[in-house]
N, C-alpha and C. Protein backbone atom coordinates (compact mmCIF):
# COMPACT_ATOMS: atom_id res chain seq x y z
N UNK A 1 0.81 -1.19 0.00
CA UNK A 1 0.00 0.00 0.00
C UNK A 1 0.86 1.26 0.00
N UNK A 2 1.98 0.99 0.93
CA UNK A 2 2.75 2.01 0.92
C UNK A 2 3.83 2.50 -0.44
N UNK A 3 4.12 1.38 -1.22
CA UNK A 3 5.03 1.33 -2.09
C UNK A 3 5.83 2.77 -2.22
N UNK A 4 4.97 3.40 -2.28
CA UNK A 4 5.59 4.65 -3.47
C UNK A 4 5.70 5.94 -2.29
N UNK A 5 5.78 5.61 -0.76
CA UNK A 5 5.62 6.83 0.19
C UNK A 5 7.32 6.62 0.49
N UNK A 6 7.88 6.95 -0.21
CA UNK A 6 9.28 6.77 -0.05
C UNK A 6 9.37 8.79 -0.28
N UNK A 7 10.69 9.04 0.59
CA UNK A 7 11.46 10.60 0.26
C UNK A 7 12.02 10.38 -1.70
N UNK A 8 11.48 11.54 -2.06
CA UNK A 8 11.79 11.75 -3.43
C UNK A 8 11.08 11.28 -4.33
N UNK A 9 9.73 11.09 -4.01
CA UNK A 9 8.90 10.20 -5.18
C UNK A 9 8.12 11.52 -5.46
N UNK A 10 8.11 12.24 -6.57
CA UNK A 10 6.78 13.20 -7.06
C UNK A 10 5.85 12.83 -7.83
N UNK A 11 4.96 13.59 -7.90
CA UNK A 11 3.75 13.85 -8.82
C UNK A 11 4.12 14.91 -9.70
N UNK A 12 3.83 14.95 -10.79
CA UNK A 12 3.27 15.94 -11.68
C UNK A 12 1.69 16.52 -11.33
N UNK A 13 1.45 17.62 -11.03
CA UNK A 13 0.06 18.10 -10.90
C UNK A 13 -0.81 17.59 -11.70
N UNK A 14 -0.51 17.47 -12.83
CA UNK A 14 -1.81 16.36 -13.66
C UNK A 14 -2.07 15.48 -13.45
N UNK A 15 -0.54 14.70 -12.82
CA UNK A 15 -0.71 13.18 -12.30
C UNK A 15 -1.41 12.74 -11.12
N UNK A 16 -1.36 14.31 -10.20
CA UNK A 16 -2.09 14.22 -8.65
C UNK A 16 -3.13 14.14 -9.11
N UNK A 17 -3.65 14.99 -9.89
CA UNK A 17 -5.09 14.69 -10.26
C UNK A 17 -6.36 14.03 -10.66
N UNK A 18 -4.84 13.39 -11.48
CA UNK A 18 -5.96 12.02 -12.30
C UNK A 18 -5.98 10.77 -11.11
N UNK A 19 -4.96 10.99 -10.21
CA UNK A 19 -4.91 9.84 -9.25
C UNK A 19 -5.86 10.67 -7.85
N UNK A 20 -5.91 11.45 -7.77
CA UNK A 20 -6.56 11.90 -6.55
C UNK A 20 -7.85 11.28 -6.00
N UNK A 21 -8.89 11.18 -6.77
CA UNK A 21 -9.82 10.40 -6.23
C UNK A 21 -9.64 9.03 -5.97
N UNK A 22 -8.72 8.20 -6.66
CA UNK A 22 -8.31 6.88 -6.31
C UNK A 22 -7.45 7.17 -4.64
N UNK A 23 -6.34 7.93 -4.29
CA UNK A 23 -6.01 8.14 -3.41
C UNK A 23 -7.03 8.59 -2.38
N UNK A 24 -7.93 9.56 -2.36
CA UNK A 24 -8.71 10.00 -1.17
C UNK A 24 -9.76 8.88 -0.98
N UNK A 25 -10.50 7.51 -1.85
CA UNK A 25 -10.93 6.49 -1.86
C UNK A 25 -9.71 5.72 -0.80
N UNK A 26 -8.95 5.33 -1.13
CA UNK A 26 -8.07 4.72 -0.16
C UNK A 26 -7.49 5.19 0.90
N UNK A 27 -7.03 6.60 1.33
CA UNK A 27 -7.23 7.33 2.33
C UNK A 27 -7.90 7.04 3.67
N UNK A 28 -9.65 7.32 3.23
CA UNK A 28 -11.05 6.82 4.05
C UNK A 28 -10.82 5.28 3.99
N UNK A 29 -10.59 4.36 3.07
CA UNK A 29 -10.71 2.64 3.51
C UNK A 29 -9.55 2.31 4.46
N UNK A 30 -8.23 3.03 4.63
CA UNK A 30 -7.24 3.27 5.58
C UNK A 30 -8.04 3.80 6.85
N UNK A 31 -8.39 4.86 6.83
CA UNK A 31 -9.23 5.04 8.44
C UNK A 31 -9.75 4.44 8.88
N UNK A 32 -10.86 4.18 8.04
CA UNK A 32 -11.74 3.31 8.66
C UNK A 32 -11.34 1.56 9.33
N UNK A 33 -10.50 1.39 8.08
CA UNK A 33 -9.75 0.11 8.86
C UNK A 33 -9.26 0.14 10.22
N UNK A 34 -8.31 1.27 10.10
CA UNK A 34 -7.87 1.79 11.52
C UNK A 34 -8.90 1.96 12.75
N UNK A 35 -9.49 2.76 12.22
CA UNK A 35 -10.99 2.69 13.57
C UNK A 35 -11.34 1.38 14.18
N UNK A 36 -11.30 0.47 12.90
CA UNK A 36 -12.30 -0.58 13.51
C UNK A 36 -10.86 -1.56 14.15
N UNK A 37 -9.61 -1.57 14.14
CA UNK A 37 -8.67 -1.80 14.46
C UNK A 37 -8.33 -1.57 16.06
N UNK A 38 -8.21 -0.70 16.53
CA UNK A 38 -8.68 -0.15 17.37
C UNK A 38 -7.15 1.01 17.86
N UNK A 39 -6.48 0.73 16.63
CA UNK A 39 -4.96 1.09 16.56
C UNK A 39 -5.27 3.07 16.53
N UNK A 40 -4.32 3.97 16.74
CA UNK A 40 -4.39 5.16 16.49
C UNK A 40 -3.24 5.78 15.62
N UNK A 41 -3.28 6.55 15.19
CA UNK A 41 -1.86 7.16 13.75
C UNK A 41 -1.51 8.43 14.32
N UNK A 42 -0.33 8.93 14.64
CA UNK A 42 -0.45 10.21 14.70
C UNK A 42 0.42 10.85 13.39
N UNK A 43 -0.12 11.80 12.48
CA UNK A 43 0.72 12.39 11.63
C UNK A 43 1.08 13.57 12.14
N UNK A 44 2.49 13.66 11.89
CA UNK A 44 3.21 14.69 12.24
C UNK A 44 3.69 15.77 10.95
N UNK A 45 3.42 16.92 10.37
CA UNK A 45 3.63 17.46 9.27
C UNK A 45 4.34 18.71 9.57
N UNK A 46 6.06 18.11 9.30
CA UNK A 46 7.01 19.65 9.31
C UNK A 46 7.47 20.60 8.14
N UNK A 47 8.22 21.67 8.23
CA UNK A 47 8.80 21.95 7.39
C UNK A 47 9.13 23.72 7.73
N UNK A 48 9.58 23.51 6.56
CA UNK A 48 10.26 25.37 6.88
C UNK A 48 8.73 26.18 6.28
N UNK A 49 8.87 27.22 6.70
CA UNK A 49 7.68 27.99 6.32
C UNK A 49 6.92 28.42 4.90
N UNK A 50 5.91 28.11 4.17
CA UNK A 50 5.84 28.18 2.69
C UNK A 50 6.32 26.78 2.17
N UNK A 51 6.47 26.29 2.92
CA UNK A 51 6.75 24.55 2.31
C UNK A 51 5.51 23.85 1.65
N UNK A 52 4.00 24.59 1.93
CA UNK A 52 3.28 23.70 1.94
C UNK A 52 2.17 22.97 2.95
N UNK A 53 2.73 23.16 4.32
CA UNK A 53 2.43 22.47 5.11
C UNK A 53 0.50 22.47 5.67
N UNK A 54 0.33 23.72 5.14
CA UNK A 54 -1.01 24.07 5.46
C UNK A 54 -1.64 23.23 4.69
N UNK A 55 -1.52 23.32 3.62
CA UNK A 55 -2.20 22.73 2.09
C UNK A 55 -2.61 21.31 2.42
N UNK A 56 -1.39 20.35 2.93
CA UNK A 56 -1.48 18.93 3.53
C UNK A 56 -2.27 19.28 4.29
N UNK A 57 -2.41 19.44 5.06
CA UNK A 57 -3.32 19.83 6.78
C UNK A 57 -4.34 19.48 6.27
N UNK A 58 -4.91 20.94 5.29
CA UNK A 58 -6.55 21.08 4.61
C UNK A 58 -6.83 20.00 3.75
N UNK A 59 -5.52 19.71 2.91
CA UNK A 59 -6.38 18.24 2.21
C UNK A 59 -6.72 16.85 2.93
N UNK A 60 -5.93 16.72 4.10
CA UNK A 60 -6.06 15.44 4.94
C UNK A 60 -7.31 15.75 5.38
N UNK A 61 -8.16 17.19 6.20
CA UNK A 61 -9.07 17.53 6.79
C UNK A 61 -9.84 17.57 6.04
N UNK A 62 -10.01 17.36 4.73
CA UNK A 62 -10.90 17.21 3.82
C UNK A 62 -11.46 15.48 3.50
N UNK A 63 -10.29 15.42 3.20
CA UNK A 63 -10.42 13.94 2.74
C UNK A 63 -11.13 12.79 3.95
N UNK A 64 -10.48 12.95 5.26
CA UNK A 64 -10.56 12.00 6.39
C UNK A 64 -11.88 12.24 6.49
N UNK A 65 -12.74 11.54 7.55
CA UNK A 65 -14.23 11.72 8.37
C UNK A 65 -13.42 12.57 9.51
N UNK A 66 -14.27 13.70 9.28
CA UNK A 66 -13.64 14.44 10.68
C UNK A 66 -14.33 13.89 11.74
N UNK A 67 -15.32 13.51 12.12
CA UNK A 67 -15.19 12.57 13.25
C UNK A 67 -14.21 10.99 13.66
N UNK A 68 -13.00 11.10 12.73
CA UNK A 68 -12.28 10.05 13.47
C UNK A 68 -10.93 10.97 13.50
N UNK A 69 -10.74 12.55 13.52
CA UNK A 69 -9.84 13.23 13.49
C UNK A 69 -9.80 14.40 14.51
N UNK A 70 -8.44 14.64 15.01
CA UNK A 70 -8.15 15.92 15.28
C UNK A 70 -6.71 16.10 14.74
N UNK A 71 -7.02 17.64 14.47
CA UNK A 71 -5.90 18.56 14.11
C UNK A 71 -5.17 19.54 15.19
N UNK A 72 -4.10 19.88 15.61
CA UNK A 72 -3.46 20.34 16.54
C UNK A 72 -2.22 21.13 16.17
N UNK A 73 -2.05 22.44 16.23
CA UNK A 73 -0.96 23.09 16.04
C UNK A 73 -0.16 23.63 17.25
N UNK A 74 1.34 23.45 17.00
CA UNK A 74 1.84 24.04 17.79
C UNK A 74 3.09 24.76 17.09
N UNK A 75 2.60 25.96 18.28
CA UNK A 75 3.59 27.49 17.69
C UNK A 75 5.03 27.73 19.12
N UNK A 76 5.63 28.72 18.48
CA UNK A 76 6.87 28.54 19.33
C UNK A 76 6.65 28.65 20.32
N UNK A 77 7.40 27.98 20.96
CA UNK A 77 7.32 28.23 22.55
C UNK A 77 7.77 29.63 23.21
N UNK A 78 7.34 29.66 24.33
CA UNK A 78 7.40 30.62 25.34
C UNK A 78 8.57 30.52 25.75
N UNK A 79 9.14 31.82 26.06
CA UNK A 79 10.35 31.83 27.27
C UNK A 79 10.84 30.84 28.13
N UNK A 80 9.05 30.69 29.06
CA UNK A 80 9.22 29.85 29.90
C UNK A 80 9.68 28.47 29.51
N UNK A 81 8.45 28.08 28.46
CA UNK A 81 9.03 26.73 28.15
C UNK A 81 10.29 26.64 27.56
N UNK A 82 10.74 27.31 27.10
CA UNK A 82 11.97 26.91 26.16
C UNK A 82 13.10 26.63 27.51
N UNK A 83 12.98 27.47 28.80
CA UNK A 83 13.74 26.69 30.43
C UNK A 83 13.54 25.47 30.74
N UNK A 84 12.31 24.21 30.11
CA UNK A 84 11.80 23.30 30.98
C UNK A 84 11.97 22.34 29.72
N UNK A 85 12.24 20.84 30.11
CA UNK A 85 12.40 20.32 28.98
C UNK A 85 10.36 19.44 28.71
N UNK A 86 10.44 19.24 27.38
CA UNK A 86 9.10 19.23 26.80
C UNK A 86 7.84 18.18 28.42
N UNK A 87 8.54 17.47 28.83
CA UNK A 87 8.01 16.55 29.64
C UNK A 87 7.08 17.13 31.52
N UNK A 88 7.95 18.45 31.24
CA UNK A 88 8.13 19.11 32.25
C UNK A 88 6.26 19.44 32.69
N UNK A 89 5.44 19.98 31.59
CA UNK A 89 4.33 20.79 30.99
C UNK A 89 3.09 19.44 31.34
N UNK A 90 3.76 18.41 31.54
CA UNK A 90 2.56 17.27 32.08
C UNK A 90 2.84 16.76 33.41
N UNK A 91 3.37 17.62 34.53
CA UNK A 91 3.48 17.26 35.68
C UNK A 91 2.70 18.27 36.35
């Protein structure tokens, strides 16, 4: 299923296209498997700024059942936190 989620594999925009509904079809049969699995995914989506990263966000939030989703951003840290190491903030 995964074959082709390797670093360095592109699309051509025409090619996203003509494949897109086959992908967002398999997308949802991936969740849902997962749901009934009882397993959870977390995607993590980085990058430098203007990379893109929003675009992924909105198409995953499109594509998925937003009732088997949440979305969560996090922005730079505070002063404070940047003194405490990440673990610190759940005690």
């Amino acid at each position: 299923m995964f074959e082709v989620a390797e670093i360095g594999h592109k699309l051509s925009k025409k090619q996203f296209d003509e494949l897109a509904p086959q992908l967002h079809t398999r997308l949802l049969q991936a969740q849902f498997k997962l749901q009934k699995s009882g397993h959870s995914v977390v995607i993590i989506i980085s990058g430098v700024e203007g990379a893109g990263k929003g675009e992924v966000v909105n198409r995953l939030n499109e594509w998925l059942d937003s009732r088997g989703i949440a979305t969560n951003a996090f922005w730079d840290e505070t002063d404070e936190q940047a003194l405490r190491p990440d673990y610190w903030r759940f005690w």
